[in-house]
C-alpha atoms as a PDB file:
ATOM      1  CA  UNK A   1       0.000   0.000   0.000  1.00  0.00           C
ATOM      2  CA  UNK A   2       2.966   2.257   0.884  1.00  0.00           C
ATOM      3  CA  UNK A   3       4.313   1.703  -2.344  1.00  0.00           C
ATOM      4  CA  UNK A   4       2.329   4.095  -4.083  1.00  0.00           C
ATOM      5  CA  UNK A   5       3.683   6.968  -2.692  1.00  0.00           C
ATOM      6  CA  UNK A   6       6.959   6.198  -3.330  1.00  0.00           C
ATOM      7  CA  UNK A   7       7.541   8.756  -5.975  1.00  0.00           C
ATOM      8  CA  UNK A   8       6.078  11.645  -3.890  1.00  0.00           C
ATOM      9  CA  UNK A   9       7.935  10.995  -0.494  1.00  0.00           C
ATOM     10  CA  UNK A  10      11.398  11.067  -3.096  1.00  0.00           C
ATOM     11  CA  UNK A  11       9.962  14.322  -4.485  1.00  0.00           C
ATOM     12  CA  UNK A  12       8.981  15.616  -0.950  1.00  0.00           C
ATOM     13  CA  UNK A  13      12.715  14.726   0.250  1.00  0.00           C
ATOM     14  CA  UNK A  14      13.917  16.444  -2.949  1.00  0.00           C
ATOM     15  CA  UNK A  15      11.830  19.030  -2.121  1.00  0.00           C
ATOM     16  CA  UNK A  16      13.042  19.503   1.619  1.00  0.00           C
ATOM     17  CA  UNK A  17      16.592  19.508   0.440  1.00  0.00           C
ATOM     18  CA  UNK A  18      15.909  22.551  -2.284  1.00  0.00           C
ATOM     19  CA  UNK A  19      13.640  24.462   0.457  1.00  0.00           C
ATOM     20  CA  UNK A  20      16.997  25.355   2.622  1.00  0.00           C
ATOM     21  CA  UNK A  21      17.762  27.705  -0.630  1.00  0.00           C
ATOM     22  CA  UNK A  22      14.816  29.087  -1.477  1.00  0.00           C
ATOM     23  CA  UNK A  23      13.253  32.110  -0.470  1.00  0.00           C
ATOM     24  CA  UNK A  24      10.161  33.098   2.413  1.00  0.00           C
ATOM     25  CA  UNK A  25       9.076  34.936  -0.452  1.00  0.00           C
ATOM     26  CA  UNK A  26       8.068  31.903  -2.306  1.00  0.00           C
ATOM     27  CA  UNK A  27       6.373  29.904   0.082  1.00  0.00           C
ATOM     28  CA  UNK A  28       4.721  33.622   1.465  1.00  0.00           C
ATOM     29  CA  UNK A  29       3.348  33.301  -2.434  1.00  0.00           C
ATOM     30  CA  UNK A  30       2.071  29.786  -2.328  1.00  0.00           C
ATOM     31  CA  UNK A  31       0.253  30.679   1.007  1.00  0.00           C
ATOM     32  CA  UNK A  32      -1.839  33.972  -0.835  1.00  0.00           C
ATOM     33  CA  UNK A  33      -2.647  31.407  -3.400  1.00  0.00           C
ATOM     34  CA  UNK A  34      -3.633  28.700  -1.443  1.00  0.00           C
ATOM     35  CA  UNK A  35      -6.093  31.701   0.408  1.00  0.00           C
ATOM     36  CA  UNK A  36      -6.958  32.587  -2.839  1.00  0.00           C
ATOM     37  CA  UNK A  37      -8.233  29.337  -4.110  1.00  0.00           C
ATOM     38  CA  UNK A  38      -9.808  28.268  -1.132  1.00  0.00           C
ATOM     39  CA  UNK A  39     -12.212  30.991  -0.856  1.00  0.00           C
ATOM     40  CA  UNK A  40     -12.612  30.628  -4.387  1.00  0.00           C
ATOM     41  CA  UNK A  41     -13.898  27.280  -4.229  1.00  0.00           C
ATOM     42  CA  UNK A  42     -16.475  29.280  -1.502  1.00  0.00           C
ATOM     43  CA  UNK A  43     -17.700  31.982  -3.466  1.00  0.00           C
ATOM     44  CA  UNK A  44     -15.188  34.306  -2.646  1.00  0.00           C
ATOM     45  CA  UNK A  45     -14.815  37.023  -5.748  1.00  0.00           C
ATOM     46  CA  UNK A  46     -11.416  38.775  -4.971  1.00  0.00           C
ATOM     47  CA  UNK A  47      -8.702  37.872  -7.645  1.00  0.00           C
ATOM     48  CA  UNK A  48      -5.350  36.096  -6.144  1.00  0.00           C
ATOM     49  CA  UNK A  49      -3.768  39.627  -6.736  1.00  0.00           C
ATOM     50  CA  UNK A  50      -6.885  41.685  -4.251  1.00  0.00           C
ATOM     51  CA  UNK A  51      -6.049  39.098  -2.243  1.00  0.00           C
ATOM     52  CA  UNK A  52      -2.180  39.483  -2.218  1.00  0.00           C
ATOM     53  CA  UNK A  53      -3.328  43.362  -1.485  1.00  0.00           C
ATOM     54  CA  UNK A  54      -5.468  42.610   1.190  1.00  0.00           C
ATOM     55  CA  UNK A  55      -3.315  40.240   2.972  1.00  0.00           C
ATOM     56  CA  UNK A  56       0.155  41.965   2.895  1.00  0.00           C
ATOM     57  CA  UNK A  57      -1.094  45.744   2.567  1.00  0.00           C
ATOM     58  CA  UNK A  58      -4.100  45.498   4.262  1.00  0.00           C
ATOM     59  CA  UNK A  59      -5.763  47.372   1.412  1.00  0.00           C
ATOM     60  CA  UNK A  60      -9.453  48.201   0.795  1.00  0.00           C
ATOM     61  CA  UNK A  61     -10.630  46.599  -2.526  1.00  0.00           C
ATOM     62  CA  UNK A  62     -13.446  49.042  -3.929  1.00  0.00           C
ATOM     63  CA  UNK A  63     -16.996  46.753  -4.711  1.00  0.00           C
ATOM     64  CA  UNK A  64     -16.131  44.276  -2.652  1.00  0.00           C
ATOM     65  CA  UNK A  65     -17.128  43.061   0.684  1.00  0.00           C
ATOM     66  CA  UNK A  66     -16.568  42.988   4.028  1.00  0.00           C
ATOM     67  CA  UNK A  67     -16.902  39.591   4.255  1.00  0.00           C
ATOM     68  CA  UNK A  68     -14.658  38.930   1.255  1.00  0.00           C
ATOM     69  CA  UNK A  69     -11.933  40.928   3.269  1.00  0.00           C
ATOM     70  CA  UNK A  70     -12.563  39.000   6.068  1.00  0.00           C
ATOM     71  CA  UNK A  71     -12.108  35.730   4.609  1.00  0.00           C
ATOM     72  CA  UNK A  72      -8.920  36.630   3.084  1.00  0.00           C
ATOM     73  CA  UNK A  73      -7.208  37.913   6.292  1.00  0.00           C
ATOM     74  CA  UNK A  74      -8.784  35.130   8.131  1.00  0.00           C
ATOM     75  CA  UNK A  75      -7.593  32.131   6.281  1.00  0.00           C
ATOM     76  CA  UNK A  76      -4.117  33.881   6.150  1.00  0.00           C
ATOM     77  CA  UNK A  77      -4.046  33.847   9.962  1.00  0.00           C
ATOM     78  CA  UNK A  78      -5.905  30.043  10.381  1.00  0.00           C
ATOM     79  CA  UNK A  79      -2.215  29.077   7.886  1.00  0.00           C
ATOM     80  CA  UNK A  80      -0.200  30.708  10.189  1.00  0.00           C
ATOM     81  CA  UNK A  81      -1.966  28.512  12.900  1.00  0.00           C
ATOM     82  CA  UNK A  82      -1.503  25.464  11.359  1.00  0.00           C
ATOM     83  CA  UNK A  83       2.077  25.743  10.375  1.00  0.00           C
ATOM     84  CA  UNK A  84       2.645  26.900  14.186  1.00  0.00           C
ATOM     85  CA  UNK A  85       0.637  23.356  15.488  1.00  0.00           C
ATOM     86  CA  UNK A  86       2.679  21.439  12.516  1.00  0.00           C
ATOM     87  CA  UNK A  87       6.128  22.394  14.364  1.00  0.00           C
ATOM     88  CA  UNK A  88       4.712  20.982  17.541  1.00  0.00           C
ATOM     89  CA  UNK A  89       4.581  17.702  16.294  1.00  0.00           C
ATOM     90  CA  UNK A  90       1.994  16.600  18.417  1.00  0.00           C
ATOM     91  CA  UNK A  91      -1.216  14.988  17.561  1.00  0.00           C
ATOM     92  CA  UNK A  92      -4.453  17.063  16.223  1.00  0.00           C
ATOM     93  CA  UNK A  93      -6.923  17.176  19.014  1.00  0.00           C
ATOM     94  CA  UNK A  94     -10.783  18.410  18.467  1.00  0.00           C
ATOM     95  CA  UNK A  95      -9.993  21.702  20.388  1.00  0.00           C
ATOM     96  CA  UNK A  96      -6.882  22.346  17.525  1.00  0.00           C
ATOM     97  CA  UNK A  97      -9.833  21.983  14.626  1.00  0.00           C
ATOM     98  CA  UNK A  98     -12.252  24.307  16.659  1.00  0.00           C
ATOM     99  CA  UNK A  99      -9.740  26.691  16.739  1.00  0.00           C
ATOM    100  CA  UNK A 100      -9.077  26.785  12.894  1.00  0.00           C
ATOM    101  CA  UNK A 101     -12.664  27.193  12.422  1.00  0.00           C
ATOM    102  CA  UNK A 102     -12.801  29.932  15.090  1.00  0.00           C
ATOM    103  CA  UNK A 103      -9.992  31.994  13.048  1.00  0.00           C
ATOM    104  CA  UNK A 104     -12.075  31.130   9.877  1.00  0.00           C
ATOM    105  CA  UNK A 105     -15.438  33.339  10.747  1.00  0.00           C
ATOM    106  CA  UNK A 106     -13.347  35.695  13.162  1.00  0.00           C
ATOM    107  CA  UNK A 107     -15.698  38.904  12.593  1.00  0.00           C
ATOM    108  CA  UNK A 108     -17.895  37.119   9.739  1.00  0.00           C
ATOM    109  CA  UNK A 109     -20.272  34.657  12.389  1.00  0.00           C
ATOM    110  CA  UNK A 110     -18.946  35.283  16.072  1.00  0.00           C
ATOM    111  CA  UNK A 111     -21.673  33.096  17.245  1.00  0.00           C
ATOM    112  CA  UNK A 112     -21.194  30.253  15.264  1.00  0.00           C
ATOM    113  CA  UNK A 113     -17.108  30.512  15.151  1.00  0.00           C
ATOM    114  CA  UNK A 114     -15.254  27.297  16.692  1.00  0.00           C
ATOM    115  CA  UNK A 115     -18.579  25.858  17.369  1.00  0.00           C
ATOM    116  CA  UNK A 116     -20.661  23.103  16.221  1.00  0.00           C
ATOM    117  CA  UNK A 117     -23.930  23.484  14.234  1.00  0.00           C
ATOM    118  CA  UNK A 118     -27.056  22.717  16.233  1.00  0.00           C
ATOM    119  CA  UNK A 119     -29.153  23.534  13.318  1.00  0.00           C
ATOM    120  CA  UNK A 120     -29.943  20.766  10.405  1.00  0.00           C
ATOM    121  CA  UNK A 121     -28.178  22.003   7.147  1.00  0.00           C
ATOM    122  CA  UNK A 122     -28.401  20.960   3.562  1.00  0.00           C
ATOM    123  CA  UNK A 123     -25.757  21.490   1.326  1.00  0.00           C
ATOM    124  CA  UNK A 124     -27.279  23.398  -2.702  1.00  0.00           C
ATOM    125  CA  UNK A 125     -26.595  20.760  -5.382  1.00  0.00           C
ATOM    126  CA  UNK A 126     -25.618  17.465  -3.320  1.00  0.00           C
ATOM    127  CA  UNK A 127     -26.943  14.298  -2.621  1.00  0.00           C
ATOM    128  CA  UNK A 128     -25.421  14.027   0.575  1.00  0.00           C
ATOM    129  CA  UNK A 129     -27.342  15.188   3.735  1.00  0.00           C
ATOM    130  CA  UNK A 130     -25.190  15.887   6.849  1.00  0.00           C
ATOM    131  CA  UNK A 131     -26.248  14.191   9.901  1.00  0.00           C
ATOM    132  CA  UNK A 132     -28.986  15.781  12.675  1.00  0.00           C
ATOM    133  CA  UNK A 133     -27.187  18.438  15.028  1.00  0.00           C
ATOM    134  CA  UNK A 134     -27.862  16.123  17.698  1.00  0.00           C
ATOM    135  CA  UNK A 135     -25.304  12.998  16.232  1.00  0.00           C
ATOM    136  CA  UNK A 136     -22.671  15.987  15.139  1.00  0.00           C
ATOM    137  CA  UNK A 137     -20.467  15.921  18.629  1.00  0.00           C
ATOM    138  CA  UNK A 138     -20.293  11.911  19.008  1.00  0.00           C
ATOM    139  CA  UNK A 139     -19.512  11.836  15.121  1.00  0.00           C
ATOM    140  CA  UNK A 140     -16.978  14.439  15.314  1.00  0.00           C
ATOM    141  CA  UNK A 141     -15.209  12.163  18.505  1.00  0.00           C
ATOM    142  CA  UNK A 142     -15.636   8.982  16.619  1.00  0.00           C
ATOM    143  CA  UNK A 143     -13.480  11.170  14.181  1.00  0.00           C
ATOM    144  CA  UNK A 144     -10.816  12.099  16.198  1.00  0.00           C
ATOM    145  CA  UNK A 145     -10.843   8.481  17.935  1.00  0.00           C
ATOM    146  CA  UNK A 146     -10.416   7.207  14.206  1.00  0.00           C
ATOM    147  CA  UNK A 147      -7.705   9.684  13.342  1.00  0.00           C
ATOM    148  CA  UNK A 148      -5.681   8.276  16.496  1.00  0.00           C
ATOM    149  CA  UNK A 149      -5.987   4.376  15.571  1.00  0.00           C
ATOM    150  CA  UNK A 150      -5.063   5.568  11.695  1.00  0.00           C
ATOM    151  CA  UNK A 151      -2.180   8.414  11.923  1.00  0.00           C
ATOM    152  CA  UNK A 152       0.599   6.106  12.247  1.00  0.00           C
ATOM    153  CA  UNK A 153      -0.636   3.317   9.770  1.00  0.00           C
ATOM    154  CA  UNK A 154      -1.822   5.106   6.899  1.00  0.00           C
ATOM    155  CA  UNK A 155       0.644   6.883   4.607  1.00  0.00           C
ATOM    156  CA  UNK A 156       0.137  11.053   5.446  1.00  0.00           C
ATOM    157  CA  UNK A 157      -1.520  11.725   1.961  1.00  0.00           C
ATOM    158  CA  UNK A 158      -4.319   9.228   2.282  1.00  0.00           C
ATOM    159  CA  UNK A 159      -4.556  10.321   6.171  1.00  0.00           C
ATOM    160  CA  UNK A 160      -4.812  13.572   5.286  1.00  0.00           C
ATOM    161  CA  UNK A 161      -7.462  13.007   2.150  1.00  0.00           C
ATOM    162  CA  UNK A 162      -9.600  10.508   4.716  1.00  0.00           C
ATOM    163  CA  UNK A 163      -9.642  13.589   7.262  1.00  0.00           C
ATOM    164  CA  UNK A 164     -10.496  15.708   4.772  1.00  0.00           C
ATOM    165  CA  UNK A 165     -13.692  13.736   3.366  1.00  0.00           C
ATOM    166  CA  UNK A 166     -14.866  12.392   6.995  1.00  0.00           C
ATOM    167  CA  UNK A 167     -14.949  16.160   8.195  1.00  0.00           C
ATOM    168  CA  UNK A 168     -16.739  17.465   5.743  1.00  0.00           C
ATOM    169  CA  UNK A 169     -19.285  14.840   5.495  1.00  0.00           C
ATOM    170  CA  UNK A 170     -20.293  15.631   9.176  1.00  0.00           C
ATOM    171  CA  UNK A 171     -20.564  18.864   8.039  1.00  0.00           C
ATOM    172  CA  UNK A 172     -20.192  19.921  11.603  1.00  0.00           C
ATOM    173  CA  UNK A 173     -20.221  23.587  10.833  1.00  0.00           C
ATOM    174  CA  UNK A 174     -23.498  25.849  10.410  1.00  0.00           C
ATOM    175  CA  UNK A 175     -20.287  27.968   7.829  1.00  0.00           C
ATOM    176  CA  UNK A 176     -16.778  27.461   7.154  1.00  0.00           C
ATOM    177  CA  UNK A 177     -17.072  23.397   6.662  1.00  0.00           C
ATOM    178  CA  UNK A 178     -14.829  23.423   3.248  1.00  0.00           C
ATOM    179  CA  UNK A 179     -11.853  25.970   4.296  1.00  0.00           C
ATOM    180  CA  UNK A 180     -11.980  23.937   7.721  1.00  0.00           C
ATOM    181  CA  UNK A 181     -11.334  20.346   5.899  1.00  0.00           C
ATOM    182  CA  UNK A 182      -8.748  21.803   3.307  1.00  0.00           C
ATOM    183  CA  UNK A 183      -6.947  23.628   6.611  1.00  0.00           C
ATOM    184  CA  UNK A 184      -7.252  20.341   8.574  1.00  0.00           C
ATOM    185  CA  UNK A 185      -5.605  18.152   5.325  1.00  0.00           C
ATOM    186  CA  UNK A 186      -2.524  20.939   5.119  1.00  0.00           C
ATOM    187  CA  UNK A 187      -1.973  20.577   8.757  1.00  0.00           C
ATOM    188  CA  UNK A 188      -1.747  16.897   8.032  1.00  0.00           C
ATOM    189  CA  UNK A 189       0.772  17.181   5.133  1.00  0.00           C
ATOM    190  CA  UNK A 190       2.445  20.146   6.656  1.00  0.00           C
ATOM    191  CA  UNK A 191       3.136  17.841   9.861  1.00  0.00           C
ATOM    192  CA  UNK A 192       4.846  15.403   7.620  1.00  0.00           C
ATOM    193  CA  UNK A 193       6.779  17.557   5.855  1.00  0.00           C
ATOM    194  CA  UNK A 194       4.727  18.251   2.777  1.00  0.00           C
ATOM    195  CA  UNK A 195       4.037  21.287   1.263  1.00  0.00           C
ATOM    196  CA  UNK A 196       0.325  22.624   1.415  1.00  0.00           C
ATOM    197  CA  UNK A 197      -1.724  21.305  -1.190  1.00  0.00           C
ATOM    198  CA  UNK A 198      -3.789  24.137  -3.211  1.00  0.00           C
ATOM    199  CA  UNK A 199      -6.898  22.455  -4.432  1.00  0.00           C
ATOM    200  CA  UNK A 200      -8.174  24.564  -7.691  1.00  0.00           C
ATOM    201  CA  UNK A 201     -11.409  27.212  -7.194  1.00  0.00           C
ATOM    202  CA  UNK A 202     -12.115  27.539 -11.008  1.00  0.00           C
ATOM    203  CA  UNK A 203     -15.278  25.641 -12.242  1.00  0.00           C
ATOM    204  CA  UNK A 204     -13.736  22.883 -13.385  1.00  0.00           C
ATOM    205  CA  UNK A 205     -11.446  21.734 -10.868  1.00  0.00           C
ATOM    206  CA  UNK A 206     -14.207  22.375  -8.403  1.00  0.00           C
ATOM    207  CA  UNK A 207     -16.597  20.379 -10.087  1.00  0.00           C
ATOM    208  CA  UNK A 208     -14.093  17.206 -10.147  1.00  0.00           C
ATOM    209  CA  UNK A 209     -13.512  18.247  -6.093  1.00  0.00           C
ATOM    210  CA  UNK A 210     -17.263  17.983  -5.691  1.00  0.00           C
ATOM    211  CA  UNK A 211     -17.939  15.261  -8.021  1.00  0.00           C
ATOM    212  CA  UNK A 212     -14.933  13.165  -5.480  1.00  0.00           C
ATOM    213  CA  UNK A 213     -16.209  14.250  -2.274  1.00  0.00           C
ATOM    214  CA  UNK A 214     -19.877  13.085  -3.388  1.00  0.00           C
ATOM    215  CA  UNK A 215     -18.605   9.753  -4.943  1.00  0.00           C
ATOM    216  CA  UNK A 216     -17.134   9.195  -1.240  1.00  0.00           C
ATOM    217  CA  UNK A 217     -20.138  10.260   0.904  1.00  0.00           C
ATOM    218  CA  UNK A 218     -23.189   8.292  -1.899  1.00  0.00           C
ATOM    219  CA  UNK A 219     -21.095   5.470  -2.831  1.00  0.00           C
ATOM    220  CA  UNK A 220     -18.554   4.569  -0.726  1.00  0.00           C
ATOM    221  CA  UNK A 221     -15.839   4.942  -2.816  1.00  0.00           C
ATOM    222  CA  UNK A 222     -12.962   7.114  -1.293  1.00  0.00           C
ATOM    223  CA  UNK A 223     -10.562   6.143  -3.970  1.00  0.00           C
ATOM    224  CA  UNK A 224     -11.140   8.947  -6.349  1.00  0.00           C
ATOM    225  CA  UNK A 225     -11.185  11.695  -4.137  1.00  0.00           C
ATOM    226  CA  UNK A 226      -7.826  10.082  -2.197  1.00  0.00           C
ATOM    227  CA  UNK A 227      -6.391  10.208  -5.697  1.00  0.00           C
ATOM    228  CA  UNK A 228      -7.594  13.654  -6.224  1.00  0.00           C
ATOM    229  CA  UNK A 229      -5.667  14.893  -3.602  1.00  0.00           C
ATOM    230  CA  UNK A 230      -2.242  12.388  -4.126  1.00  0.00           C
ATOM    231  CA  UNK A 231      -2.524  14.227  -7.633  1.00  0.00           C
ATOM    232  CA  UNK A 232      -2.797  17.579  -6.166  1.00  0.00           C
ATOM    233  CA  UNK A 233       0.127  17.240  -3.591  1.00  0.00           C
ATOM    234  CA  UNK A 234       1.948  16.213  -6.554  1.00  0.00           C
ATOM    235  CA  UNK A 235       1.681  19.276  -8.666  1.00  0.00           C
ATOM    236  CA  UNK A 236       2.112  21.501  -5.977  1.00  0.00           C
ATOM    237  CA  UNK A 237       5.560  20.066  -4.652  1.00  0.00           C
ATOM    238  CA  UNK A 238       6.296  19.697  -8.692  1.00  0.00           C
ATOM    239  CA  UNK A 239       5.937  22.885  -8.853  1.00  0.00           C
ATOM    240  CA  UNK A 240       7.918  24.179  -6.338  1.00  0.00           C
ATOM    241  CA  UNK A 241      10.404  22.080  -7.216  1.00  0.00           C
ATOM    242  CA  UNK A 242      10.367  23.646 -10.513  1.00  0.00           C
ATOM    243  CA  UNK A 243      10.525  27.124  -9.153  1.00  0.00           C
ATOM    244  CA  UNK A 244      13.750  26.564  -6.473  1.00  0.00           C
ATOM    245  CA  UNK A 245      15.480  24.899  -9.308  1.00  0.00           C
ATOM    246  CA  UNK A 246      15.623  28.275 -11.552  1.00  0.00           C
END
């Protein structure tokens, strides 16, 4: 089963080695376009250059939202989080994941941030319906209990892919479910010593990220939305890669 991943732990060790030379600046510009995308994927209408603006100059982009601002300086700080747990090296705990999703609606939904949904949701366009309020807290332990008997068997890609699906099919969030999952996956990868993965926002990519995630929560097939991500971790770190080699 290991064998698989192979090929990206030699790339991530590659990788490692060529990340002693290369700048803050570059990984500072993976992180605004990992913001960028995320929100994306939400909704979220500022361009990955508004959001370069509104993260590092704390600009004011005219026509846009408050909310959109928001988001943007919020995910920024919920990275800065993660790669702060990731050098404790300790194992994620539920009060670690309420805290990303507290820094995720930080001034957007103050009374729903870092705290579980006890409201039924539905989610536009999906098959899947997230469990009654009342099942969310014993799901989201049985999730943590599983993440405990699985980090140290599984490889950290699929770990981090299996997190990613399993917390967003609780859905344990009123808001905030999707940045919340991708945040919890990078913390996984960044623990290991991967880079953060940027899924895609534009229609298509998003539609393939749906189309995975619903395959997984109506069929019971994880496989092509564990693949989904093993392909995405790929093109990141070959990208980077490609960018401290120049």
């Amino acid at each position: 089963m290991e064998n698989k991943y192979t090929d990206l732990d030699q790339l991530k060790d590659k990788l490692n080695h060529l990340r002693q030379n290369h700048s803050d600046k570059v990984a500072k510009a993976f992180e605004i376009e990992y913001t960028y995308e995320s929100n994306k994927i939400e909704g979220n209408t500022l361009t990955l250059q508004e959001t370069a603006l509104v993260i590092e100059k704390g600009l004011t982009i005219g026509g846009k939202s408050l909310n959109e601002h928001l988001e943007a300086i919020n995910h920024q700080h919920a990275i800065e989080y993660i790669k702060e747990l990731a050098t404790q090296n300790e194992p994620i705990t539920e009060r670690d994941l309420l805290q990303i999703h507290q820094l995720i609606l930080q001034g957007i939904d103050n009374a729903n941030a870092g705290k579980y949904r006890n409201v039924q949701v539905l989610i536009s366009g999906a098959k899947h319906i997230p469990p009654q309020p009342y099942i969310v807290p014993k799901q989201m332990e049985d999730l943590f209990i599983w993440y405990n008997e699985n980090k140290d068997q599984l490889h950290p890609i699929e770990l981090s892919a299996e997190m990613h699906e399993r917390l967003v099919t609780i859905h344990p969030f009123i808001d905030g479910n999707g940045r919340t999952s991708r945040l919890l996956m990078n913390l996984i990868l960044l623990q290991n010593g991967f880079p953060i993965a940027i899924l895609k926002g534009d229609v298509d990519s998003r539609l393939k990220y749906y189309g995975a995630l619903e395959t997984a929560q109506t069929e019971d097939s994880k496989q092509p939305f564990i693949d989904l991500i093993t392909e995405n971790v790929r093109e990141t770190m070959e990208r980077i890669v490609k960018i401290s080699e120049n």
